[in-house]
PDB file of N, CA and C in Angstrom:
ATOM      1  N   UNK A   1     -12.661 -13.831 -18.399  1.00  0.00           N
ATOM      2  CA  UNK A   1     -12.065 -12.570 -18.008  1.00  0.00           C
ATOM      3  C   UNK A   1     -10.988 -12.769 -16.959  1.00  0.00           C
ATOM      4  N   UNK A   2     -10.030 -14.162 -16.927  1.00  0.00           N
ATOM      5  CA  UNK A   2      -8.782 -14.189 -15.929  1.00  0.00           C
ATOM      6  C   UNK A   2      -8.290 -12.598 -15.900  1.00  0.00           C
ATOM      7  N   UNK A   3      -8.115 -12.289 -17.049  1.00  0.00           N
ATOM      8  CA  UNK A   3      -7.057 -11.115 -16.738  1.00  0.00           C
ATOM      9  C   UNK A   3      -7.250  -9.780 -16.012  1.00  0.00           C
ATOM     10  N   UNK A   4      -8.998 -10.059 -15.547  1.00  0.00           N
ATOM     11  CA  UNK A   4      -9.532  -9.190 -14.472  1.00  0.00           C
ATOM     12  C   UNK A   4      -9.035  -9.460 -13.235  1.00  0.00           C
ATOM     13  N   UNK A   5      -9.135 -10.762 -13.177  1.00  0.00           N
ATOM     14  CA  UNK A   5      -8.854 -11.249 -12.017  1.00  0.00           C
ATOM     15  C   UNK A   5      -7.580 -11.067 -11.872  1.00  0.00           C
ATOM     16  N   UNK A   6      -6.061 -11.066 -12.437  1.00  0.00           N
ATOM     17  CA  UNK A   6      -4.982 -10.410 -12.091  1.00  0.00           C
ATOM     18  C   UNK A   6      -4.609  -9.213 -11.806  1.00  0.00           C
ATOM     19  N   UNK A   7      -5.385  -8.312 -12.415  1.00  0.00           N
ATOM     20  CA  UNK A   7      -5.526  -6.837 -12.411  1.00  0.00           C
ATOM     21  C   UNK A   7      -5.965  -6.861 -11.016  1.00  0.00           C
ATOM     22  N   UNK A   8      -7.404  -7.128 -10.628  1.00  0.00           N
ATOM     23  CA  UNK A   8      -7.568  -7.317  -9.028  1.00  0.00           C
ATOM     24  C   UNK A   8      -6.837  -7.825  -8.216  1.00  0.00           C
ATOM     25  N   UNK A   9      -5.635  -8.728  -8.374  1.00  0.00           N
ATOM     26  CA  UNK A   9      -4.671  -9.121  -7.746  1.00  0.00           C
ATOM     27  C   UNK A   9      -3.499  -7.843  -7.297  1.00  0.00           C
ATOM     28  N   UNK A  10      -3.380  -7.926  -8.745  1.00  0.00           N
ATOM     29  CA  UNK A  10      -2.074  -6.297  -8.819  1.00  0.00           C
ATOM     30  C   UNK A  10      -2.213  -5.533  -7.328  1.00  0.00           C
ATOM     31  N   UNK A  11      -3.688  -4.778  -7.781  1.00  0.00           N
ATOM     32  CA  UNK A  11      -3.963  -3.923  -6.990  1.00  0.00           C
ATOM     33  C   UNK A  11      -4.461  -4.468  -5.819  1.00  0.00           C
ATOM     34  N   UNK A  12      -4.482  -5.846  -5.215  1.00  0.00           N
ATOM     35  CA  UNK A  12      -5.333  -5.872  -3.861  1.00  0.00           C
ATOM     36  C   UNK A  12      -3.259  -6.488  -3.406  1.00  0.00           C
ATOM     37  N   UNK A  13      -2.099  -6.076  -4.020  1.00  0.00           N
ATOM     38  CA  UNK A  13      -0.981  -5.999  -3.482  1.00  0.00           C
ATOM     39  C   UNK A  13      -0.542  -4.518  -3.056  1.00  0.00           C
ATOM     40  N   UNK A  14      -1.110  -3.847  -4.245  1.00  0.00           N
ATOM     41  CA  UNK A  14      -0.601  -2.745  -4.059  1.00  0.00           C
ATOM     42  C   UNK A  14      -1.558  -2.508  -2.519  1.00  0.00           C
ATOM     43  N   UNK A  15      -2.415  -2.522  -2.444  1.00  0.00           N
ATOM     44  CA  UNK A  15      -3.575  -2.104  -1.499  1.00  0.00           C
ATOM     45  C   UNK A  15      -2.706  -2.684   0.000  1.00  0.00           C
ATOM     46  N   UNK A  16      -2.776  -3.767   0.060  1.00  0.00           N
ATOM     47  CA  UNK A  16      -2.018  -4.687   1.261  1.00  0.00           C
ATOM     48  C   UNK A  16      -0.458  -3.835   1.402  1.00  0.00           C
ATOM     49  N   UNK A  17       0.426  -3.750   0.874  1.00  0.00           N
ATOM     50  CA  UNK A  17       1.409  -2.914   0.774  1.00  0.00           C
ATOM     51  C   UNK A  17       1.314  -1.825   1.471  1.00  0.00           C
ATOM     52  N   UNK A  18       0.354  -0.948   0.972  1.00  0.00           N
ATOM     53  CA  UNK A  18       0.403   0.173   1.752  1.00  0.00           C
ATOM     54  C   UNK A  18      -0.336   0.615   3.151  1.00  0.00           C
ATOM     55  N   UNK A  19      -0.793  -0.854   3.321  1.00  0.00           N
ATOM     56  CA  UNK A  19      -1.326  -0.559   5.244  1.00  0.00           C
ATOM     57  C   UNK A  19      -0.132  -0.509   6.129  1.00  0.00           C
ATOM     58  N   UNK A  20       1.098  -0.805   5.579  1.00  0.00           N
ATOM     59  CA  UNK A  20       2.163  -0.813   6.340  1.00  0.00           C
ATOM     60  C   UNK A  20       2.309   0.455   6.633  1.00  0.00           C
ATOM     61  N   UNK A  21       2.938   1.553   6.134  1.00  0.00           N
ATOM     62  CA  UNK A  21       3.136   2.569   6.387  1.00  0.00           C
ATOM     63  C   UNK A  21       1.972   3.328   7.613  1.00  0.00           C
ATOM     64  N   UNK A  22       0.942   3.234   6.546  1.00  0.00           N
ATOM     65  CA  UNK A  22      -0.315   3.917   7.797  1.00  0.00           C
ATOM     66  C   UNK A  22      -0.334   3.354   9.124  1.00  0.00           C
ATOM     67  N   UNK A  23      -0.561   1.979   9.224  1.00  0.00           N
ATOM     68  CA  UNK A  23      -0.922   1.237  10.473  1.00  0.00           C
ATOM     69  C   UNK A  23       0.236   1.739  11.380  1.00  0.00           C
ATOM     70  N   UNK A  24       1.966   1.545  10.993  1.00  0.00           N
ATOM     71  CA  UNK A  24       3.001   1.774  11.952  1.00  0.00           C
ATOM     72  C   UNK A  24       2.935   2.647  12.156  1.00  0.00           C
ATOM     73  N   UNK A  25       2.208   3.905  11.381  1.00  0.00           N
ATOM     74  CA  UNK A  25       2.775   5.132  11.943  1.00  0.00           C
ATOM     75  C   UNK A  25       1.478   5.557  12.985  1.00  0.00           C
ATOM     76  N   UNK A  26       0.049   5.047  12.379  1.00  0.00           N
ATOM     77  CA  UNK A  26      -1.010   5.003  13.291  1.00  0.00           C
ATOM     78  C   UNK A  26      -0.682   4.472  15.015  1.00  0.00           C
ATOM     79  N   UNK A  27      -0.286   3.362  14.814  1.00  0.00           N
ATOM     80  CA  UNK A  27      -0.397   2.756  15.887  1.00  0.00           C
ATOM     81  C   UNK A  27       0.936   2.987  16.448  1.00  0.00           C
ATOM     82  N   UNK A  28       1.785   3.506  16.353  1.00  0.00           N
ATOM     83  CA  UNK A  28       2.681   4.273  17.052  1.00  0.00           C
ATOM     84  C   UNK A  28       2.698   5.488  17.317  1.00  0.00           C
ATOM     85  N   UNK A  29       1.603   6.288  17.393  1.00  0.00           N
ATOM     86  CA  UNK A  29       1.119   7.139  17.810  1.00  0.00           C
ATOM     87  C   UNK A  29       1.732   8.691  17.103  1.00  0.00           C
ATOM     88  N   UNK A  30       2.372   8.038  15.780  1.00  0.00           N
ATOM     89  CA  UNK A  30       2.846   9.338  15.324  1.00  0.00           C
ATOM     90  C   UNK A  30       2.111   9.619  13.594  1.00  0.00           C
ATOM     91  N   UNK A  31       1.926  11.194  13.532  1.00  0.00           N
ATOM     92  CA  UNK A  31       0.884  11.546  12.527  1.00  0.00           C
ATOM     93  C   UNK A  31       1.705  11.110  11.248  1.00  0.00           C
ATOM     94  N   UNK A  32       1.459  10.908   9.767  1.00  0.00           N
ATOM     95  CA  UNK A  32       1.560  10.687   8.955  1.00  0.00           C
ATOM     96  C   UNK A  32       0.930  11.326   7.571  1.00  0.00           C
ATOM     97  N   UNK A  33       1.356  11.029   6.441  1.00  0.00           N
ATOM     98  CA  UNK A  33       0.691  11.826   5.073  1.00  0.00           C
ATOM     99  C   UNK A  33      -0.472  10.845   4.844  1.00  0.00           C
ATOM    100  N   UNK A  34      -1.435  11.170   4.475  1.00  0.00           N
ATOM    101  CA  UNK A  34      -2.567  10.562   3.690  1.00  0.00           C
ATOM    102  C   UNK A  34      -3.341  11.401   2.884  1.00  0.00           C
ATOM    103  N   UNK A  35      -4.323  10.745   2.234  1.00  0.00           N
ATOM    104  CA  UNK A  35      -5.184  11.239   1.374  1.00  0.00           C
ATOM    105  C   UNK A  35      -6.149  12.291   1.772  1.00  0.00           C
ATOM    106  N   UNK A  36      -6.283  11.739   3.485  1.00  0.00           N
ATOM    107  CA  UNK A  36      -7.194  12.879   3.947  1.00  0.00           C
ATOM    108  C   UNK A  36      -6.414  14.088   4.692  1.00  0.00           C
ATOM    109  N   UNK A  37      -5.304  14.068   3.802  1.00  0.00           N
ATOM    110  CA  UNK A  37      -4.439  15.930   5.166  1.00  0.00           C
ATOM    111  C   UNK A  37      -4.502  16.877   4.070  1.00  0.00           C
ATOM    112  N   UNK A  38      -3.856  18.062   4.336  1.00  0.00           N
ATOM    113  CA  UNK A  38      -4.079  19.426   3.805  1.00  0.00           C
ATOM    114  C   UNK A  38      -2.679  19.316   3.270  1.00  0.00           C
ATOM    115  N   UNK A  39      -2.382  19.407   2.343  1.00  0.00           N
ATOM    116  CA  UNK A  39      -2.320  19.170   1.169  1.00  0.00           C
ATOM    117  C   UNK A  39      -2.539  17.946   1.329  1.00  0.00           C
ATOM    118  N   UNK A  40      -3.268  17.097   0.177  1.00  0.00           N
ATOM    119  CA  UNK A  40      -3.446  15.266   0.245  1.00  0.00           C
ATOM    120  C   UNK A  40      -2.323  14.896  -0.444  1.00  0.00           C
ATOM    121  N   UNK A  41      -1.905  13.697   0.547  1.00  0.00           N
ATOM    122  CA  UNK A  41      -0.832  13.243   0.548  1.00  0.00           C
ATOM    123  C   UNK A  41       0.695  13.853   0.750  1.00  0.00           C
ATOM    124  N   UNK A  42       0.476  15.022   1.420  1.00  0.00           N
ATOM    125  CA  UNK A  42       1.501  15.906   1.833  1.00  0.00           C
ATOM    126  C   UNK A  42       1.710  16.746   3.397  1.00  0.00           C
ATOM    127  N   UNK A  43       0.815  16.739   3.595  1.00  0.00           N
ATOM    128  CA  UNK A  43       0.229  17.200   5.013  1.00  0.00           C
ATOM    129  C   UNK A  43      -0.018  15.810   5.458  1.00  0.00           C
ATOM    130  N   UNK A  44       0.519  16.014   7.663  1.00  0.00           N
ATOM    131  CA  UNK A  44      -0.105  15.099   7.835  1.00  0.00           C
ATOM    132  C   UNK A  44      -1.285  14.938   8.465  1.00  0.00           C
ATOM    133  N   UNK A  45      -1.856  13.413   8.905  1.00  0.00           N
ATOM    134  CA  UNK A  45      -2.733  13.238   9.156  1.00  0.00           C
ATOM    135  C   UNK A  45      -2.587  12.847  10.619  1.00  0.00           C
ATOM    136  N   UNK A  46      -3.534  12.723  11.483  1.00  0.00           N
ATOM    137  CA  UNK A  46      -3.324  12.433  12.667  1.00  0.00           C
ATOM    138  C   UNK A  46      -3.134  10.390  12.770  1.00  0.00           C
ATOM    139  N   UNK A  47      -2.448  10.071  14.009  1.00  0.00           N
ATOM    140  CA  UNK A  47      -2.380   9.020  13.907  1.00  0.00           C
ATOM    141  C   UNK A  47      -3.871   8.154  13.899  1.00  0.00           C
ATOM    142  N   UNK A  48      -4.850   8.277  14.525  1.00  0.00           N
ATOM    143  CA  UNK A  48      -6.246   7.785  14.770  1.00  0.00           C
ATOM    144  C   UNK A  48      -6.790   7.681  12.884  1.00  0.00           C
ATOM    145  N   UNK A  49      -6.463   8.711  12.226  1.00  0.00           N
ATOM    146  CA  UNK A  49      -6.720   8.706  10.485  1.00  0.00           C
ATOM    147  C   UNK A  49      -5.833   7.803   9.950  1.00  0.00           C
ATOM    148  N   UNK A  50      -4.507   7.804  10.427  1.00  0.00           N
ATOM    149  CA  UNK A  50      -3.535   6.772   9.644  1.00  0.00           C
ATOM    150  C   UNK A  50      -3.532   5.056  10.289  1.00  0.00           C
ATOM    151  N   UNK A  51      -4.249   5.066  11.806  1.00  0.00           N
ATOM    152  CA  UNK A  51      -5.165   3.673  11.937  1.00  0.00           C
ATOM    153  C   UNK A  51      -6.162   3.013  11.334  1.00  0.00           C
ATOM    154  N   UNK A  52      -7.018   4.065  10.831  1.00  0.00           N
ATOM    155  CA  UNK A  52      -8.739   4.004  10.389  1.00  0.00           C
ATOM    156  C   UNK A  52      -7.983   3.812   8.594  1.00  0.00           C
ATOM    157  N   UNK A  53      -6.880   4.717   8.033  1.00  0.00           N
ATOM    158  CA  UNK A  53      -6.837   4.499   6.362  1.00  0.00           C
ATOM    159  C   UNK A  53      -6.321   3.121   6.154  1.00  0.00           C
ATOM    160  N   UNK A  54      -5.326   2.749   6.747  1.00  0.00           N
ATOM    161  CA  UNK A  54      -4.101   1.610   7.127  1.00  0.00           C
ATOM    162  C   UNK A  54      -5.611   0.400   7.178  1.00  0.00           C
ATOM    163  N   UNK A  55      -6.214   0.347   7.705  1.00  0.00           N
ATOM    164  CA  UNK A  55      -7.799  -0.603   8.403  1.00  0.00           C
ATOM    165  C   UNK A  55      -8.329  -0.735   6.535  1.00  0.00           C
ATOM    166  N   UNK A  56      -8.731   0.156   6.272  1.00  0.00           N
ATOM    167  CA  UNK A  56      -9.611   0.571   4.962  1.00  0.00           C
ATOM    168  C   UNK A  56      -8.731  -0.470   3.969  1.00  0.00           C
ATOM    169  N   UNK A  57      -7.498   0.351   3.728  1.00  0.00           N
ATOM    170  CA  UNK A  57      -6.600  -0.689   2.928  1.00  0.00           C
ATOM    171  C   UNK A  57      -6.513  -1.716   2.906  1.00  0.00           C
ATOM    172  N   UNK A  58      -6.362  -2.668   4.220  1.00  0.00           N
ATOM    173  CA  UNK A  58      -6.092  -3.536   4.585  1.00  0.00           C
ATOM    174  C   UNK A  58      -7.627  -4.452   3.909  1.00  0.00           C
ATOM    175  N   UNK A  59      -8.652  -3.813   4.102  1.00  0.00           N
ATOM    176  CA  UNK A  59     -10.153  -4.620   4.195  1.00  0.00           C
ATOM    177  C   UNK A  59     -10.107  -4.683   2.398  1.00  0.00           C
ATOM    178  N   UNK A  60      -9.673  -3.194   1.804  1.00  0.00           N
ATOM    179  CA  UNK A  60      -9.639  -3.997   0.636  1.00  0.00           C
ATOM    180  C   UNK A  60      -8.800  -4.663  -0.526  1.00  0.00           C
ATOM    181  N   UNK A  61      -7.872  -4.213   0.117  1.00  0.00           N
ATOM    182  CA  UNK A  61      -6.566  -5.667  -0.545  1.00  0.00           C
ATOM    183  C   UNK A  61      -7.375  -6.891  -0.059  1.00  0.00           C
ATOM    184  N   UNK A  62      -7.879  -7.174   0.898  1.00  0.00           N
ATOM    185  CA  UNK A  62      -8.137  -8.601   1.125  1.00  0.00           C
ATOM    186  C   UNK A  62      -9.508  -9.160   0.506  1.00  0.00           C
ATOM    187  N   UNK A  63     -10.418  -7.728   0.003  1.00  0.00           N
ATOM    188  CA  UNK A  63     -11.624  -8.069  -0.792  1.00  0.00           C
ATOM    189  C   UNK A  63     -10.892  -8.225  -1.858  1.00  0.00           C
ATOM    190  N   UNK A  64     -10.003  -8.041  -2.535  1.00  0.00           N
ATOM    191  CA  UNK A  64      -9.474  -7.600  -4.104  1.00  0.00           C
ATOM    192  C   UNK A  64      -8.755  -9.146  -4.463  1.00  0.00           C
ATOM    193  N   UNK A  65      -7.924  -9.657  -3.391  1.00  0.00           N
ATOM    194  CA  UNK A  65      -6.932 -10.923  -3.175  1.00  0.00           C
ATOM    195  C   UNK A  65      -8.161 -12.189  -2.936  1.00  0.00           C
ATOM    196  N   UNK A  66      -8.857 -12.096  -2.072  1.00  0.00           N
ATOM    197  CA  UNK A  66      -9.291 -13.189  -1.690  1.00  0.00           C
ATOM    198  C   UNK A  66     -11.092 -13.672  -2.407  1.00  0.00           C
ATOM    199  N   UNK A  67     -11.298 -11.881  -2.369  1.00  0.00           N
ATOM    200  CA  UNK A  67     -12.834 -12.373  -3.044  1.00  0.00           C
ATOM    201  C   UNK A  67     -13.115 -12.531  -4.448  1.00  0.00           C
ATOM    202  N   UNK A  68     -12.040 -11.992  -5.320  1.00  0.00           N
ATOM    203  CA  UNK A  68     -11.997 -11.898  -6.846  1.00  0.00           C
ATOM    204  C   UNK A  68     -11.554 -13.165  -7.418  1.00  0.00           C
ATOM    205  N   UNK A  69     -12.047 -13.919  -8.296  1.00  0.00           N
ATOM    206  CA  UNK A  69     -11.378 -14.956  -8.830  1.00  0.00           C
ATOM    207  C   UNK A  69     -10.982 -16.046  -7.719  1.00  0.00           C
ATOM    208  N   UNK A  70     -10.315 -16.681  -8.343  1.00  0.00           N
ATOM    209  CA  UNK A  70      -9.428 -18.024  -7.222  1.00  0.00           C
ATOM    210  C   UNK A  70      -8.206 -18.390  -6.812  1.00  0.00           C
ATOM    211  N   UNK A  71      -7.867 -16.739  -5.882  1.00  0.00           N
ATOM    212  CA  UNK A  71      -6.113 -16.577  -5.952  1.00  0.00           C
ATOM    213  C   UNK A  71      -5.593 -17.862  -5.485  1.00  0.00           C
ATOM    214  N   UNK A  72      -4.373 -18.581  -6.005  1.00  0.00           N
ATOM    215  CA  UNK A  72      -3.769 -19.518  -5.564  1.00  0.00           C
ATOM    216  C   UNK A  72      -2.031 -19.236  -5.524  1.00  0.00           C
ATOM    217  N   UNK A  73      -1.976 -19.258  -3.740  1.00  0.00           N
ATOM    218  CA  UNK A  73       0.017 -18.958  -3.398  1.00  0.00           C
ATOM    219  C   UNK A  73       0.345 -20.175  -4.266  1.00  0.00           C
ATOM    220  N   UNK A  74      -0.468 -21.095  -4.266  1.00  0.00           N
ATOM    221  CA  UNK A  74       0.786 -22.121  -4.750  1.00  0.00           C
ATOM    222  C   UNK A  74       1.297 -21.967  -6.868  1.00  0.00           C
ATOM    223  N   UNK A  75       0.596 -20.837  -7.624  1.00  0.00           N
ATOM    224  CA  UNK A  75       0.501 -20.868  -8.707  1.00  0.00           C
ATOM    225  C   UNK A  75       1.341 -19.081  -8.980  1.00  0.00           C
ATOM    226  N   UNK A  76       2.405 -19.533  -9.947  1.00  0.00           N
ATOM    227  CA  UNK A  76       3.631 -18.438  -9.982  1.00  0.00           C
ATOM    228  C   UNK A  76       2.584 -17.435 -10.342  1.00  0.00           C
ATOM    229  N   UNK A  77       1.802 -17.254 -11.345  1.00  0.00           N
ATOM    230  CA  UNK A  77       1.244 -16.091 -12.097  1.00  0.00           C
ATOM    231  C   UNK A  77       0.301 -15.982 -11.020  1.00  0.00           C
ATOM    232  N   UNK A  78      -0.491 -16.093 -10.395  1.00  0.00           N
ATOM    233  CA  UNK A  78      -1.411 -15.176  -9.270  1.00  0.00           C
ATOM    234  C   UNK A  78      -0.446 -14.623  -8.644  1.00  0.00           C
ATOM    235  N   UNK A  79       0.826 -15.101  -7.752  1.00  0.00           N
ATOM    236  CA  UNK A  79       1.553 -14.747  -6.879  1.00  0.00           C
ATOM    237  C   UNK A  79       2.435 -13.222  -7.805  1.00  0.00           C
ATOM    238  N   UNK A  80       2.600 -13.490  -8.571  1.00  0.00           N
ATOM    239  CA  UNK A  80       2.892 -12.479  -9.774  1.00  0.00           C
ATOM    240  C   UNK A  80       2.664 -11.158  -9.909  1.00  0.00           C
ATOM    241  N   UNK A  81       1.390 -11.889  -9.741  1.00  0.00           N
ATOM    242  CA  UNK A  81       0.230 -10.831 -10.057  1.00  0.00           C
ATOM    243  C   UNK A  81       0.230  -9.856  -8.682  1.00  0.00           C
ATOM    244  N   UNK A  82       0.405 -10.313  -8.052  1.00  0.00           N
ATOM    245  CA  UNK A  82      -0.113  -9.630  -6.310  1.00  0.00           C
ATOM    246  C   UNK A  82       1.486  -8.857  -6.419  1.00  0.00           C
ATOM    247  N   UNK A  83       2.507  -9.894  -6.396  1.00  0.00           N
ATOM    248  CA  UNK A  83       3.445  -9.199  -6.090  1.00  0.00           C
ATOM    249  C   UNK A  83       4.285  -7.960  -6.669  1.00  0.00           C
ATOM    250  N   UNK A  84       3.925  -8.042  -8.082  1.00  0.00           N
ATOM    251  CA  UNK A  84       4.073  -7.049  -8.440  1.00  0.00           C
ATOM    252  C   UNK A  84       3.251  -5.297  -8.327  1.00  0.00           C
ATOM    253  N   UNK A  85       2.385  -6.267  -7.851  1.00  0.00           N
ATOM    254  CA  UNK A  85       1.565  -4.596  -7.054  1.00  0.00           C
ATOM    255  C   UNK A  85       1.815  -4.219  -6.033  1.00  0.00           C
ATOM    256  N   UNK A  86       2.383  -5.047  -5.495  1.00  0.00           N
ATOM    257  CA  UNK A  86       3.185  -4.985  -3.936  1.00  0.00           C
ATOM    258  C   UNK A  86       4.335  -3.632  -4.383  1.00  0.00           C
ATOM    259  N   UNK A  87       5.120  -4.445  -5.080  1.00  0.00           N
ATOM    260  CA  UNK A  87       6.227  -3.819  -5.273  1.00  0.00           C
ATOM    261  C   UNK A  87       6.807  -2.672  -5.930  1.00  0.00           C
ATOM    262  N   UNK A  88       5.465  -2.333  -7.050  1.00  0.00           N
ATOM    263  CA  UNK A  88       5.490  -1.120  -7.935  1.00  0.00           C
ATOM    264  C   UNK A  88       4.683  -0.163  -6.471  1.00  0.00           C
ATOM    265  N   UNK A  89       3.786  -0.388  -5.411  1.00  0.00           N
ATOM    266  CA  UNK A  89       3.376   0.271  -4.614  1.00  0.00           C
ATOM    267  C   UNK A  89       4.268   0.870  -3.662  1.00  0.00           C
ATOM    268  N   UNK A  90       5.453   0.136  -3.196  1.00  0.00           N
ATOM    269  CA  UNK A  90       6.581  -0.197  -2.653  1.00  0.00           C
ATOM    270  C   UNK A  90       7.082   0.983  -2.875  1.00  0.00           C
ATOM    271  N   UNK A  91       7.581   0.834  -4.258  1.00  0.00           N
ATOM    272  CA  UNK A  91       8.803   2.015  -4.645  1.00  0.00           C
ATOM    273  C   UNK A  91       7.848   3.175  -4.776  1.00  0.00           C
ATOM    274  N   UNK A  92       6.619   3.066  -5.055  1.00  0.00           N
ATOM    275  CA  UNK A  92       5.996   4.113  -5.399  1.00  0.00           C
ATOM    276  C   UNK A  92       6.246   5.027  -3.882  1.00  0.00           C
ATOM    277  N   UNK A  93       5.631   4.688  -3.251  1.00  0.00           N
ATOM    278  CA  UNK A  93       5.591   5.008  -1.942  1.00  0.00           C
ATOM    279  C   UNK A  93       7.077   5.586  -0.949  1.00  0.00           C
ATOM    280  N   UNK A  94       8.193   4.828  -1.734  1.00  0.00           N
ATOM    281  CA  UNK A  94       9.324   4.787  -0.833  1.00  0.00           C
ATOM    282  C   UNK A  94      10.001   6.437  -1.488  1.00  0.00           C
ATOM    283  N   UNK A  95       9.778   6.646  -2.869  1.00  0.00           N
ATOM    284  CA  UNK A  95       9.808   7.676  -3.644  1.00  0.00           C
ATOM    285  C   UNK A  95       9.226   9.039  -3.015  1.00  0.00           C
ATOM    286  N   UNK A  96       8.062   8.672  -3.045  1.00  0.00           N
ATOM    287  CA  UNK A  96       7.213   9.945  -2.668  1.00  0.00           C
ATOM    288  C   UNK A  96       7.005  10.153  -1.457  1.00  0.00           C
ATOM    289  N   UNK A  97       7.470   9.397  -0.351  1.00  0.00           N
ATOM    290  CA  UNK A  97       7.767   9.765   1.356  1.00  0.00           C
ATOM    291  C   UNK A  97       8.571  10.282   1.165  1.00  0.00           C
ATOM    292  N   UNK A  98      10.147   9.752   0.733  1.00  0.00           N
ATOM    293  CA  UNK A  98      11.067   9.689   0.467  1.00  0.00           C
ATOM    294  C   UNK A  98      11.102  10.865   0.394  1.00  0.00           C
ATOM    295  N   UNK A  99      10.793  11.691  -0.497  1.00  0.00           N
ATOM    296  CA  UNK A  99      11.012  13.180  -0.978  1.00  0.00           C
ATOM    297  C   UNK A  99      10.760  14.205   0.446  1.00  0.00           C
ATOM    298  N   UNK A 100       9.513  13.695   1.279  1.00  0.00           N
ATOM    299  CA  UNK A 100       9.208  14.497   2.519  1.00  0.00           C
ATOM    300  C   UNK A 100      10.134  14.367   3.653  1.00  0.00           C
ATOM    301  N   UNK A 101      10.374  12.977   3.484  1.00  0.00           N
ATOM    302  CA  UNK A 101      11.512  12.479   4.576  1.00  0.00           C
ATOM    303  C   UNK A 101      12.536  12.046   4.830  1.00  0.00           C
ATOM    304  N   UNK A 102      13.330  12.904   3.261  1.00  0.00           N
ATOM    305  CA  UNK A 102      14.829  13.021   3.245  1.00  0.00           C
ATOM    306  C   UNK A 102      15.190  11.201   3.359  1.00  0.00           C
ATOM    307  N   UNK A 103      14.562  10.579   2.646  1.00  0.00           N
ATOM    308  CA  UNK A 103      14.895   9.295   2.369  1.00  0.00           C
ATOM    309  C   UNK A 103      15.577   9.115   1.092  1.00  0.00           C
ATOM    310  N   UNK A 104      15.091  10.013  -0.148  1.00  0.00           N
ATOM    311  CA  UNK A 104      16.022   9.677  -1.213  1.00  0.00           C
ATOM    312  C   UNK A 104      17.286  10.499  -1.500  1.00  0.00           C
ATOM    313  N   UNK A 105      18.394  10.158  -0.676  1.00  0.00           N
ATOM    314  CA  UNK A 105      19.661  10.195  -0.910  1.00  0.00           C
ATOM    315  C   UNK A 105      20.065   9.463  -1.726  1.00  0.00           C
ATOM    316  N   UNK A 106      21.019  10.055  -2.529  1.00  0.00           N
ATOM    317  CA  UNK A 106      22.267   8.495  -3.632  1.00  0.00           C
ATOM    318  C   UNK A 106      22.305   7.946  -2.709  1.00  0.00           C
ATOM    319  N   UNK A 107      22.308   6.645  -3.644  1.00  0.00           N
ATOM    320  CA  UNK A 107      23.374   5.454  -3.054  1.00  0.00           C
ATOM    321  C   UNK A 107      24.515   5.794  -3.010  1.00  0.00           C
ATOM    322  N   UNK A 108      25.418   5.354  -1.957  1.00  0.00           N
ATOM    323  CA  UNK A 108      26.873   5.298  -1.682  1.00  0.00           C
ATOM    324  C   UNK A 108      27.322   6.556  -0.598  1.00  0.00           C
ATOM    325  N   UNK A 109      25.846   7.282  -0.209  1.00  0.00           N
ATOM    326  CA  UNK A 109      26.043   8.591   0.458  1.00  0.00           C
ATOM    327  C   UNK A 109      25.944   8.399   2.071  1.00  0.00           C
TER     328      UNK A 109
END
């Protein structure tokens, strides 16, 4: 079943990916969107929630990356695997802030 084990990769990128957002905005003391505000994922959350979700994420991208299978940096297709969950999480994310926080302007604007 390798191809479980990439799938758990995917997503323990996508997972790692998105502690960024929470943690900076946690630990800079300013509130943020998460899963747990009014509207979810639209409302924000206080920074102490976007420390504690940013934490959560973080614990399980690294169960998903490190405890599943036998990720190896030095082998293109694991790294692949992660990074492309990174990166579909990435835009996902940069999209749908984006929309709250007047981030998606054209290019060239």
């Amino acid at each position: 079943m390798l191809w479980l084990h990439y799938l758990a990769w995917f997503f323990g990128g996508a997972f790692l990916i998105n502690v960024i957002p929470h943690l900076v905005s946690g630990v800079s003391g300013r509130p943020f969107q998460s899963p747990f505000a009014n509207p979810p994922g639209k409302g924000l959350s206080s920074s102490t929630v976007n420390v504690i979700w940013g934490f959560v994420n973080l614990v399980i991208g690294y169960l998903l990356l490190v405890r599943v299978g036998d990720f190896d940096l030095h082998s293109t297709i694991d790294v692949t695997a992660f990074g492309l969950g990174a990166l579909l999480m990435a835009i996902f994310t940069a999209r749908l802030f984006g929309r709250l926080h007047g981030g998606n302007t054209p290019l060239g604007s």
